[in-house]
C-alpha atoms as a PDB file:
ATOM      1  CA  UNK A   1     165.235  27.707  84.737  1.00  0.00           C
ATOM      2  CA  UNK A   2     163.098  29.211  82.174  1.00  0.00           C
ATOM      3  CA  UNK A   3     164.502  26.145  79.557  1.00  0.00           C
ATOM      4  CA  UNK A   4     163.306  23.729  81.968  1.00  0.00           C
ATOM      5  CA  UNK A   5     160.115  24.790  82.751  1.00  0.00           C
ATOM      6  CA  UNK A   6     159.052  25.398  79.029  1.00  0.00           C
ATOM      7  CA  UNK A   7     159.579  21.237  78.584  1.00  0.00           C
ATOM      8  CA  UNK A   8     158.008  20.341  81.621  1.00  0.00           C
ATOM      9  CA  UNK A   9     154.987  22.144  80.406  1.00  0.00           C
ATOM     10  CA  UNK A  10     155.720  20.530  77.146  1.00  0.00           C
ATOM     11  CA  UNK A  11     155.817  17.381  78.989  1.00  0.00           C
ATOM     12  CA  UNK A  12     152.760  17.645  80.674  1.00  0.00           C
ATOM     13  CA  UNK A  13     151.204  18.764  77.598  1.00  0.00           C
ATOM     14  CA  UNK A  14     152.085  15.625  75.632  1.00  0.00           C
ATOM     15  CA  UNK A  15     150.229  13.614  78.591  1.00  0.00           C
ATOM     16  CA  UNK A  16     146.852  15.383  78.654  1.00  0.00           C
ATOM     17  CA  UNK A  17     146.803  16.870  75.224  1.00  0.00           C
ATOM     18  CA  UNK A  18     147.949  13.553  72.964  1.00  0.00           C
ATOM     19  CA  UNK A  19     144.914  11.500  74.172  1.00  0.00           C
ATOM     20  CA  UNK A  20     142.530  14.401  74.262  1.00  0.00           C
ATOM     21  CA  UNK A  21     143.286  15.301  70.270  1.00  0.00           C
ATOM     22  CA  UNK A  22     141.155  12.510  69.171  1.00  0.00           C
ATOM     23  CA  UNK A  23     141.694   8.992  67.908  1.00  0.00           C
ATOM     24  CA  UNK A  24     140.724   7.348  64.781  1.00  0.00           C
ATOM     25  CA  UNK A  25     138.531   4.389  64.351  1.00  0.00           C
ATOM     26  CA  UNK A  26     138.855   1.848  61.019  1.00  0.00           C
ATOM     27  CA  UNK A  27     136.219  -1.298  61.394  1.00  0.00           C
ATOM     28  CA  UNK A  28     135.018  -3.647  58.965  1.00  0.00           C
ATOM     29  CA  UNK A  29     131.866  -5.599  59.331  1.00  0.00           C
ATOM     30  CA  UNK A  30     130.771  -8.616  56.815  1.00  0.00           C
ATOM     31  CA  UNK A  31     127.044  -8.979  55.856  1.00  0.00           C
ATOM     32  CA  UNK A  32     126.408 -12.933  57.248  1.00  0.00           C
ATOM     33  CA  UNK A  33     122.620 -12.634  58.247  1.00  0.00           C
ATOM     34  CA  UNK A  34     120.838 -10.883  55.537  1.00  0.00           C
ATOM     35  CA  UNK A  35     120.208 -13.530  52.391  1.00  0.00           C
ATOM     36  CA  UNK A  36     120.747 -11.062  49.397  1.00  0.00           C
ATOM     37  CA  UNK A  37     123.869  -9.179  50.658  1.00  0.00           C
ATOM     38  CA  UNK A  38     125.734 -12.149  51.977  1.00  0.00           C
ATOM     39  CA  UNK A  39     129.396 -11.677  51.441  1.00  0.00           C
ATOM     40  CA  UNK A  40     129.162  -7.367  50.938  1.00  0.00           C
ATOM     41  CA  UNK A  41     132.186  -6.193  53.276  1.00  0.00           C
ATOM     42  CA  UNK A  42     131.131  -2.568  54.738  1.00  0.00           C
ATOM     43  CA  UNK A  43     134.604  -0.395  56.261  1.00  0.00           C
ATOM     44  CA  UNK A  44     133.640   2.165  58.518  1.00  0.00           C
ATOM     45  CA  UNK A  45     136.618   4.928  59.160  1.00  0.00           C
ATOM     46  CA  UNK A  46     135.727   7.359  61.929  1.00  0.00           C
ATOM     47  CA  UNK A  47     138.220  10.684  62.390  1.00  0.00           C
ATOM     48  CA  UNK A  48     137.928  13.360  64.617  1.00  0.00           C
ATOM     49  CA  UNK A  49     138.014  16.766  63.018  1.00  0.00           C
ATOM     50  CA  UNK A  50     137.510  19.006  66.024  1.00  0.00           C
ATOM     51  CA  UNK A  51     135.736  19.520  69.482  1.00  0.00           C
ATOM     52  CA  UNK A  52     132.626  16.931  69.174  1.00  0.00           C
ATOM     53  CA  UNK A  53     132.719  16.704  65.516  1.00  0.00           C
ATOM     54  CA  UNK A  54     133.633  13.711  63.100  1.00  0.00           C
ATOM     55  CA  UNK A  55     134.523  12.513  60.159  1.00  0.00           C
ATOM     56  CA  UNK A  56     132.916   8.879  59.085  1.00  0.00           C
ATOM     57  CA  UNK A  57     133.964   7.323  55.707  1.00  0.00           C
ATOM     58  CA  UNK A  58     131.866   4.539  55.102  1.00  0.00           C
ATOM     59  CA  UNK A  59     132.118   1.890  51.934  1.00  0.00           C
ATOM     60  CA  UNK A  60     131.261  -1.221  50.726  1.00  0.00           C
ATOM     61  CA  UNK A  61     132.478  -4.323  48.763  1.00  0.00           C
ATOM     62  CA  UNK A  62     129.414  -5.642  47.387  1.00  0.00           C
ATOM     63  CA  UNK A  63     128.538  -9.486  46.917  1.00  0.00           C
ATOM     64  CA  UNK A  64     127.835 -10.786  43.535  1.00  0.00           C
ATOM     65  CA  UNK A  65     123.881 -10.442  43.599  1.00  0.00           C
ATOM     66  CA  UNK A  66     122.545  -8.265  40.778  1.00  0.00           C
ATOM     67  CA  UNK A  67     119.204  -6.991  40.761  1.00  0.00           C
ATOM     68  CA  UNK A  68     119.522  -5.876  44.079  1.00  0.00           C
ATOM     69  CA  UNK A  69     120.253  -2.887  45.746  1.00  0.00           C
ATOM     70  CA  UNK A  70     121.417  -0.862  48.804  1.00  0.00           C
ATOM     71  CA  UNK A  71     118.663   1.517  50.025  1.00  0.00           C
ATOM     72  CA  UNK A  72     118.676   2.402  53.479  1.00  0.00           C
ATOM     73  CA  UNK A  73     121.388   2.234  55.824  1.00  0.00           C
ATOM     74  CA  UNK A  74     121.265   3.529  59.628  1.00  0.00           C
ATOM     75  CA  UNK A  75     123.993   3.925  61.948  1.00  0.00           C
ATOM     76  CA  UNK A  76     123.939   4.303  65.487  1.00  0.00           C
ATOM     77  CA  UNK A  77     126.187   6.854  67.130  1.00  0.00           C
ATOM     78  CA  UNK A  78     125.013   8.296  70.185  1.00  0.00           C
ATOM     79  CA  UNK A  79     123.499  11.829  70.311  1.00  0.00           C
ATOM     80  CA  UNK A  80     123.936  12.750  66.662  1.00  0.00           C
ATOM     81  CA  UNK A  81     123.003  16.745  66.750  1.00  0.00           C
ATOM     82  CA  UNK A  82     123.668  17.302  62.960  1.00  0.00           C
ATOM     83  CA  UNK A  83     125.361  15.942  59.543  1.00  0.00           C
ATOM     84  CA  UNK A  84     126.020  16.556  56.417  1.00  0.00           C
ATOM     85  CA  UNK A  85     127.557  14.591  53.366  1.00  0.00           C
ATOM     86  CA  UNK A  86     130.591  15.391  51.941  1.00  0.00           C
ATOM     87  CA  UNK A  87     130.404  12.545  49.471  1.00  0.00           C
ATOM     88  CA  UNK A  88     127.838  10.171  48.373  1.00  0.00           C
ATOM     89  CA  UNK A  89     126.924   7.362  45.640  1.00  0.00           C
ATOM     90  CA  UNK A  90     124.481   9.876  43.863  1.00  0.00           C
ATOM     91  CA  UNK A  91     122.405  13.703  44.588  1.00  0.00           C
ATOM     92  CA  UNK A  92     119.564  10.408  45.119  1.00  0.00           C
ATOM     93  CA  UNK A  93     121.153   9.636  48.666  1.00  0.00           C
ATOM     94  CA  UNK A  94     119.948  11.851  51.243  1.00  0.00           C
ATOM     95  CA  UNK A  95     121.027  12.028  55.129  1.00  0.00           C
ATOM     96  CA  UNK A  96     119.308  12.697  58.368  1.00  0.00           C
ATOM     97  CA  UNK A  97     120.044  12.607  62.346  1.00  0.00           C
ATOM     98  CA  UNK A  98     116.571  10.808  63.200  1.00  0.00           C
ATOM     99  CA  UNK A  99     115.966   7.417  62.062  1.00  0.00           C
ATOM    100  CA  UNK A 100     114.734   6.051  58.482  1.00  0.00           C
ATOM    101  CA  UNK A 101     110.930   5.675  58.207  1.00  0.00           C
ATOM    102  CA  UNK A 102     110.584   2.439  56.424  1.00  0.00           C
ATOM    103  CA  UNK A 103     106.915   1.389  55.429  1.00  0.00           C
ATOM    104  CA  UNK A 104     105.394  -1.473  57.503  1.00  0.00           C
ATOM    105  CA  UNK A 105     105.895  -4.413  54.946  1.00  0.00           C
ATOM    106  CA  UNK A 106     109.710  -4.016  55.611  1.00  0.00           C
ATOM    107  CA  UNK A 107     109.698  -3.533  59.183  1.00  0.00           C
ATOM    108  CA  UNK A 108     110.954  -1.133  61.052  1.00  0.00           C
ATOM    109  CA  UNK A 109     114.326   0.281  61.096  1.00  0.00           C
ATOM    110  CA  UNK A 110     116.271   0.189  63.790  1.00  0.00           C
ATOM    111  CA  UNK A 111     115.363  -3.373  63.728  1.00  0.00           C
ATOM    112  CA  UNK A 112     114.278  -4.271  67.736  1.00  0.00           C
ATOM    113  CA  UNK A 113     113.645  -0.650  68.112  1.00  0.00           C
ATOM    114  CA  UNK A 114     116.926   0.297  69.848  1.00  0.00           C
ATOM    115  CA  UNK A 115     117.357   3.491  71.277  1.00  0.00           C
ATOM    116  CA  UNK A 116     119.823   6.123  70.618  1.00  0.00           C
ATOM    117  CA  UNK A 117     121.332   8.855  67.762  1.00  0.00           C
ATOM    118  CA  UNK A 118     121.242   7.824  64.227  1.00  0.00           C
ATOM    119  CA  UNK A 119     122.560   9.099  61.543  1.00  0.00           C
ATOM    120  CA  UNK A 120     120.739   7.306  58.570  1.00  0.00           C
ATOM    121  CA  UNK A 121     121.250   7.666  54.701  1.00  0.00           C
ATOM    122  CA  UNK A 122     118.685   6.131  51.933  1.00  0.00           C
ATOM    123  CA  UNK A 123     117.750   6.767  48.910  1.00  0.00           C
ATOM    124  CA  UNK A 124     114.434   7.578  46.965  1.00  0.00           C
ATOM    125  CA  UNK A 125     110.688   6.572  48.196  1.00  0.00           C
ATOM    126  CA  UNK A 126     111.623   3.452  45.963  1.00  0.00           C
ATOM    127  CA  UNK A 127     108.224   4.027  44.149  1.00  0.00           C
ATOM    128  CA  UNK A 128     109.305   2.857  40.729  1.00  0.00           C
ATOM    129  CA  UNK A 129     112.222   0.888  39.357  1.00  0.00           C
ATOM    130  CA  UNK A 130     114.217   4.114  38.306  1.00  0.00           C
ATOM    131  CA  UNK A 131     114.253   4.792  41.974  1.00  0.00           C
ATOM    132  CA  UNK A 132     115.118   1.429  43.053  1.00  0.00           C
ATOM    133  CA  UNK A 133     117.745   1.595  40.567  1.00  0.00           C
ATOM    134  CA  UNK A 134     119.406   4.671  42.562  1.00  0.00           C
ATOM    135  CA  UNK A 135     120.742   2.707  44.707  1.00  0.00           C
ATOM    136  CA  UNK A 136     123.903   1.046  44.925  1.00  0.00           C
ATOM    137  CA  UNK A 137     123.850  -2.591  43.094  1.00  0.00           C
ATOM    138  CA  UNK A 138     125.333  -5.622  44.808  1.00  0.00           C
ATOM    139  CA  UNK A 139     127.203  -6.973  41.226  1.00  0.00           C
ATOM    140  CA  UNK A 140     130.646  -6.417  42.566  1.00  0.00           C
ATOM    141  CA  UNK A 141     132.633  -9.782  41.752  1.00  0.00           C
ATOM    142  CA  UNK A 142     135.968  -8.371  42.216  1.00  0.00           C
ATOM    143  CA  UNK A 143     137.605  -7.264  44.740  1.00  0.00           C
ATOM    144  CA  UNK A 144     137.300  -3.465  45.213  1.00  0.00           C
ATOM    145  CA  UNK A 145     135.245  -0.674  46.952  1.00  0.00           C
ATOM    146  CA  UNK A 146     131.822  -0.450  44.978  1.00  0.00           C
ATOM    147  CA  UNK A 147     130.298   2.977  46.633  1.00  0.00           C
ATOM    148  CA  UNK A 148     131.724   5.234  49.301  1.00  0.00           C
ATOM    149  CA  UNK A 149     129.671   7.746  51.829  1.00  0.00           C
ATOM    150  CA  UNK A 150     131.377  10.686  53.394  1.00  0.00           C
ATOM    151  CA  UNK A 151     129.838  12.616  55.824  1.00  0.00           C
ATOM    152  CA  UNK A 152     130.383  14.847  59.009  1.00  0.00           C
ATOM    153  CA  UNK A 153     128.455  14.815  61.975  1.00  0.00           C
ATOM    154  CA  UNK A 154     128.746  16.248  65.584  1.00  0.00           C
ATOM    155  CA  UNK A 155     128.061  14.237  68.661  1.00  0.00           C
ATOM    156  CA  UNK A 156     128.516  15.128  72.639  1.00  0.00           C
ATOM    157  CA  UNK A 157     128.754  11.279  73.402  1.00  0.00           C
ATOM    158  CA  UNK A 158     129.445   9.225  70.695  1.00  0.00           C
ATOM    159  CA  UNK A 159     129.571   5.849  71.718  1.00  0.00           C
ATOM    160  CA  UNK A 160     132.556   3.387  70.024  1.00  0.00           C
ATOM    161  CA  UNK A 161     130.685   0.805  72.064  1.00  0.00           C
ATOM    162  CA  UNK A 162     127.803   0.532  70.390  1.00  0.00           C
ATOM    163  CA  UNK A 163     127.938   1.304  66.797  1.00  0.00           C
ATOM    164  CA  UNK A 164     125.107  -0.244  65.756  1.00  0.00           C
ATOM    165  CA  UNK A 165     124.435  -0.826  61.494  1.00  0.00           C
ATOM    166  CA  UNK A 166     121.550  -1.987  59.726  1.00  0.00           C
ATOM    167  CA  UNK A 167     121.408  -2.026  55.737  1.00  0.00           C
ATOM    168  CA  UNK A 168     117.961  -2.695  53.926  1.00  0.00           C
ATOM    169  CA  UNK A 169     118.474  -4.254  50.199  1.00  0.00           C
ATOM    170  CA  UNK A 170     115.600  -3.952  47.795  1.00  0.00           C
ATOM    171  CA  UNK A 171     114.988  -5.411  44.317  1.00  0.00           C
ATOM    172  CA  UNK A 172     112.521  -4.519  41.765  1.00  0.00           C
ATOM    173  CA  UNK A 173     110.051  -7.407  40.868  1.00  0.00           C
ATOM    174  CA  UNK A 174     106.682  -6.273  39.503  1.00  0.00           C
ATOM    175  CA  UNK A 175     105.186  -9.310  39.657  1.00  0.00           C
ATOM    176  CA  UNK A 176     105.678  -9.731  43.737  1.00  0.00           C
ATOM    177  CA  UNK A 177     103.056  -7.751  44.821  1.00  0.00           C
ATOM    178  CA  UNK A 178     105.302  -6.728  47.911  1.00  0.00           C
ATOM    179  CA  UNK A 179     106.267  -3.083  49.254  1.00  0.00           C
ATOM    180  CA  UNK A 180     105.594  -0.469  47.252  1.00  0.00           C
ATOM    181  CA  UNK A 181     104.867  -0.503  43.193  1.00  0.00           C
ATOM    182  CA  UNK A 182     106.739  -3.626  42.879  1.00  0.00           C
ATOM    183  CA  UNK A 183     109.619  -3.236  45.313  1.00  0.00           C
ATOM    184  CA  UNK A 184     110.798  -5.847  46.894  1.00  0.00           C
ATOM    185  CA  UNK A 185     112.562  -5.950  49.857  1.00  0.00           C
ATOM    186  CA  UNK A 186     115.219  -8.862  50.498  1.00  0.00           C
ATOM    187  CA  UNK A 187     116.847  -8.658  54.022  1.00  0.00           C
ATOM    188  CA  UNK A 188     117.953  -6.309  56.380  1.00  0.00           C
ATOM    189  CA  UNK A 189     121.947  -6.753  57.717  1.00  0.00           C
ATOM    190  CA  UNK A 190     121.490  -5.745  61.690  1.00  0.00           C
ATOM    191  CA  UNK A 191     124.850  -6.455  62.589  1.00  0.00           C
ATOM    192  CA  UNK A 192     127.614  -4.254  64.773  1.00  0.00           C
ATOM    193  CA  UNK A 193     131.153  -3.482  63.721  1.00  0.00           C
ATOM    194  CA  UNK A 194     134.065  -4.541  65.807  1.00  0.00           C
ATOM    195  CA  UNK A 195     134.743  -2.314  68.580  1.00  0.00           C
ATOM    196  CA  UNK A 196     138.947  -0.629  68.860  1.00  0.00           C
ATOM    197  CA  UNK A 197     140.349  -0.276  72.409  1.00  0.00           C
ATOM    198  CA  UNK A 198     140.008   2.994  72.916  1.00  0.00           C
ATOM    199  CA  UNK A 199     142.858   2.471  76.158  1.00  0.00           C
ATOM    200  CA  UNK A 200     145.306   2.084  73.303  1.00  0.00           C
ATOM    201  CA  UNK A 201     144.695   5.568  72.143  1.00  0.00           C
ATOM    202  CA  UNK A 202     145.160   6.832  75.512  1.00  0.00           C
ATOM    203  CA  UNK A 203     148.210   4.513  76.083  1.00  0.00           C
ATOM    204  CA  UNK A 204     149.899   5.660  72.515  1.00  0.00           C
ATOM    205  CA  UNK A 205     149.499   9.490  74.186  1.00  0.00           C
ATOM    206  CA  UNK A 206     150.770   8.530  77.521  1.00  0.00           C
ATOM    207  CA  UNK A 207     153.597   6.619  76.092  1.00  0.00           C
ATOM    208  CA  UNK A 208     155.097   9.718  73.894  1.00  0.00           C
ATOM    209  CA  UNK A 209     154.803  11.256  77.164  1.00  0.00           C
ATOM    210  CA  UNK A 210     156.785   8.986  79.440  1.00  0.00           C
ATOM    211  CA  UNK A 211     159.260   8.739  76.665  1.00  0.00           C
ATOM    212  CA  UNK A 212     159.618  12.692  76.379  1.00  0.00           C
ATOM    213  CA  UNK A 213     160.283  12.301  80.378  1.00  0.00           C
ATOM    214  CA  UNK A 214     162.751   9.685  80.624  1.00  0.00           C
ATOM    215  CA  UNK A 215     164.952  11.810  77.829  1.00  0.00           C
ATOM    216  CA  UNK A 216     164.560  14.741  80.261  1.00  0.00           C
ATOM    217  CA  UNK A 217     165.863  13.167  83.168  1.00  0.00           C
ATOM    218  CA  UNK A 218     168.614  11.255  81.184  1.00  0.00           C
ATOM    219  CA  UNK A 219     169.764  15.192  80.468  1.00  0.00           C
ATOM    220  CA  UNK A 220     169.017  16.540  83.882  1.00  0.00           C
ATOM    221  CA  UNK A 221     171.566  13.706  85.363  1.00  0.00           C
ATOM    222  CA  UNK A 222     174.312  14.626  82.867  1.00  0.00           C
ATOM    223  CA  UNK A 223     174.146  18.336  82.877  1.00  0.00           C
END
């Protein structure tokens, strides 16, 4: 009696637990819109490392564009409450839960001021071409990941719905009397990753479930 009732609650277990213990998330999104970075493939990989708190990976293929660079990125999550990088292009790339102040000759990031939980990551004020130069360069004409950011964050509601991204590319062009000290800013990607099911994570947990059942009851009958 005692065998039978430890793997029902095992049962029951694998049907409540399995789609509670988290999911991961692996989206790709192609820069189409922005004019400098057209043709830089961003991969976004999303893990769940405990109660409300994530892993993201997030990298990039750059297009074949050099002389321009990746400065500011923004990504919305829902209520971001803190994060943290684990790894990052250079000590030059800095993080933050609000969103990135950009000056008003570049616009203003988000672009169409949507609402919600960033987590945002740029690099320096972009005052001089050394900073500029921090960033990552779009020269990639292979095939390969160019720069990767790690970071954790924690979120009550993050939303796979809405994962908003934007990506600001700069250049540095003294003579162009635009931004600040020369920079020059080329485009902004404001695009959104493809969204997973997130029914097929529950469906994956309720299926090892129903399968742990049926085996049960196929050794109920013959015992």
């Amino acid at each position: 009696m005692k065998r039978k009732f430890g793997l029902m609650a095992l049962l029951i277990g694998s049907l409540i637990v399995m789609p509670a213990a988290g999911y991961c998330a692996l989206l790709t999104l192609t820069d189409s819109t922005s004019g400098a970075g057209v043709g830089s493939v961003y991969t976004l990989d999303i893990q769940t490392t405990g109660i409300n708190t994530y892993q993201a990976t997030l990298t990039v293929d750059t297009s074949f564009n050099p002389g321009w660079y990746i400065e500011i990125w923004d990504l919305k999550l829902g209520d971001v409450t803190s994060a943290s990088y684990v790894a990052r292009p250079s000590s030059f790339w800095q993080i933050t839960t609000g969103v990135v102040p950009v000056a008003p000759t570049w616009g203003t990031f988000p672009q169409n001021q949507r609402a919600g939980g960033y987590v945002s990551g740029m690099s320096p004020a972009l005052n001089t071409q050394a900073e500029v130069q921090q960033g990552v360069q779009l020269d990639s004409n292979t095939v390969g990941v160019d720069a990767t950011w790690i970071f954790n964050f924690t979120s009550s509601n993050l939303s796979m719905n809405d994962l908003a991204f934007q990506v600001g590319y700069f250049s540095w062009d003294p003579g162009a009397n635009q931004g600040e000290g020369g920079t020059k800013f080329g485009g902004r990607l404001s695009q959104t990753f493809g969204v997973p099911e997130p029914a097929s994570v529950l469906l994956a947990g309720m299926g090892l479930g129903m399968i742990g059942l049926v085996s049960w009851r196929r050794k109920k009958r013959f015992e």
